[in-house]
Protein backbone atom coordinates (compact mmCIF):
# COMPACT_ATOMS: atom_id res chain seq x y z
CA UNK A 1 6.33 20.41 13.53
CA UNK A 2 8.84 19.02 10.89
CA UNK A 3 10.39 21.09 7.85
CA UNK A 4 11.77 19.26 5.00
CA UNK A 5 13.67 21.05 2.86
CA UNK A 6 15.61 18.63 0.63
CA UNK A 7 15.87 15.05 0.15
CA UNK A 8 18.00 13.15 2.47
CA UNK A 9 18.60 16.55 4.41
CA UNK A 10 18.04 15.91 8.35
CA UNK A 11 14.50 17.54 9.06
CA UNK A 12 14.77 20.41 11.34
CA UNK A 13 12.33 20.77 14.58
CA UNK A 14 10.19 23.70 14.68
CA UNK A 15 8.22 23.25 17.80
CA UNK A 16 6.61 20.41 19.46
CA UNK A 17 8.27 16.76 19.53
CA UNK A 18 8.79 14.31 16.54
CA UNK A 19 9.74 11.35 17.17
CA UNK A 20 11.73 9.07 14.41
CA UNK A 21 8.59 6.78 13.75
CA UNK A 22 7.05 10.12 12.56
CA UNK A 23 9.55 11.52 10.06
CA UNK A 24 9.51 7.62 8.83
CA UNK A 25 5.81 7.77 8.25
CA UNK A 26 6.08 10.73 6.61
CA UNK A 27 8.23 9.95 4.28
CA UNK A 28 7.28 6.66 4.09
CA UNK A 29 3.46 8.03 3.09
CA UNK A 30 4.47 10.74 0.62
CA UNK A 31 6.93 7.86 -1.08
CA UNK A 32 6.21 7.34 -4.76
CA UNK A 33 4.33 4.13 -5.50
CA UNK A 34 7.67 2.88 -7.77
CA UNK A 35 9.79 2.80 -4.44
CA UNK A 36 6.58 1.33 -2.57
CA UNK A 37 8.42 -1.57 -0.21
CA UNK A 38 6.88 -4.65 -1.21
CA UNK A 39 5.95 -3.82 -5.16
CA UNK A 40 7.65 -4.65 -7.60
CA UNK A 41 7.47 -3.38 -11.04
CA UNK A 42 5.29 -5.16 -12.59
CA UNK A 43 2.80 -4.26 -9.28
CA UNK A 44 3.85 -0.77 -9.78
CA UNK A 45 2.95 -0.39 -13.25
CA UNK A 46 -0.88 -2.10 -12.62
CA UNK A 47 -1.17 0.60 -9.66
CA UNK A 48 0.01 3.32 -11.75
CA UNK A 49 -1.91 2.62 -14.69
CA UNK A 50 -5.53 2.77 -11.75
CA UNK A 51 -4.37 6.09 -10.65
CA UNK A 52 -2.19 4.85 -7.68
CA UNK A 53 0.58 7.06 -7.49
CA UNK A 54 2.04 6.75 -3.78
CA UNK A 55 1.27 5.22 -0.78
CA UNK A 56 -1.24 8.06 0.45
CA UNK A 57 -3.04 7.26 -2.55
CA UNK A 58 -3.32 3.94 -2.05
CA UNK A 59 -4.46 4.02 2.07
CA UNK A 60 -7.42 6.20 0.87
CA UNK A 61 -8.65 3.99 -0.80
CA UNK A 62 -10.33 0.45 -0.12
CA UNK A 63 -7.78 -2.49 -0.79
CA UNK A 64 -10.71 -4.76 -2.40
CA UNK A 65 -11.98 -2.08 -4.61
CA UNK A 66 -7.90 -1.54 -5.50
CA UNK A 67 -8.19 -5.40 -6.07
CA UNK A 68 -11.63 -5.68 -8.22
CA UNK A 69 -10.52 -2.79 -9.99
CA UNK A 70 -7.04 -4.27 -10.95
CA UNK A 71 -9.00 -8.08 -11.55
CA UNK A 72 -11.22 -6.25 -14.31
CA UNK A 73 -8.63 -4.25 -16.23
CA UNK A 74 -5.58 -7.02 -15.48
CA UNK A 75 -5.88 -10.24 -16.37
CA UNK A 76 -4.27 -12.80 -13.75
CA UNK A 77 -4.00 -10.67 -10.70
CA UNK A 78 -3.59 -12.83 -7.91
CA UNK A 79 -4.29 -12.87 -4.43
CA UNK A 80 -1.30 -12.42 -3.59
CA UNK A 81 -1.70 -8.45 -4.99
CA UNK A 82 -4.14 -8.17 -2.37
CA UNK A 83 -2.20 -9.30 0.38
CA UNK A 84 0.57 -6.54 -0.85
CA UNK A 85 -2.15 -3.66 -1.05
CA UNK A 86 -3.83 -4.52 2.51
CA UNK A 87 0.10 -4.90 3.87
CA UNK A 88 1.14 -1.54 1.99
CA UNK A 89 -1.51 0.00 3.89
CA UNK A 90 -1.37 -1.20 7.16
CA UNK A 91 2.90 -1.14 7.12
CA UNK A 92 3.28 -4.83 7.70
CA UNK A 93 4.70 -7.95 5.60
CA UNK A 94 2.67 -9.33 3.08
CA UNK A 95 3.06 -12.49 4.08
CA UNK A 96 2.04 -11.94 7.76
CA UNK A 97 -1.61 -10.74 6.13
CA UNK A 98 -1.56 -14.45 4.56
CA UNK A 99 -0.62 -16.14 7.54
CA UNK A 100 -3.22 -14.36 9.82
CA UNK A 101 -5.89 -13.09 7.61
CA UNK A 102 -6.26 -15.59 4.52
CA UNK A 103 -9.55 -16.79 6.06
CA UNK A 104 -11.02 -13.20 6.73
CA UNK A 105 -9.67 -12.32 3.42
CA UNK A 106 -11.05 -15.27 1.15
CA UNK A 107 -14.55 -14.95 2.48
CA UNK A 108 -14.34 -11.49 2.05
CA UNK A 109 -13.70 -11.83 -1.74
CA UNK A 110 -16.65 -14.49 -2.02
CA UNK A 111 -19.31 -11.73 -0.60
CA UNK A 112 -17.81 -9.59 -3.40
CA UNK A 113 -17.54 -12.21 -5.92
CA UNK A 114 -14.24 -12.41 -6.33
CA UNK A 115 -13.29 -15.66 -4.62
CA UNK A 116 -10.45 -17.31 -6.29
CA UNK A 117 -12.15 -20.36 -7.86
């Protein structure tokens, strides 16, 4: 188990092992969504004005609802947006999702109506 007690302070063990791709998750996860790697902020105000307040909040919820949702109440959201919420989630580039995943992604959005025309 991990303590932390104040920001940039080492965290001190308290049983068990941690290893460092733990305390980065961690941290990473509780991070505020206007230090959110990847989102700028523009991005940060659109997620903030949906109720998305850090990156915990965003992996609970389902990156194409987070996209319909953010379609409806903001004009001109592009795919690209999506591409940052499913890499936000999943702690990878954006731009690997649209390398590997544009396909899966694009039909996807045309079952839910939201293929970019």
């Amino acid at each position: 188990m991990i303590e932390f007690h104040r920001h940039g302070e080492m965290p001190r063990r308290t049983g068990g092992v941690t290893s460092h791709v733990q305390i980065h998750f961690i941290r990473l996860n509780e991070m505020p969504a206007d230090r959110l790697p990847g989102f700028g902020p523009k991005s940060t105000l659109a997620l903030r004005k949906i109720g998305i307040e850090s990156l915990a909040q965003l992996r609970e919820r389902d990156a194409y609802e987070v996209y319909a949702l953010l379609k409806r109440q903001i004009p001109g959201t592009s795919l690209n947006f999506l591409y940052g919420l499913l890499a936000a989630q999943e702690g990878v580039d954006w731009r690997e999702i649209a390398r590997s995943r544009r396909t899966e992604i694009l039909l996807r959005l045309d079952d839910i109506g939201l293929a970019p025309k």
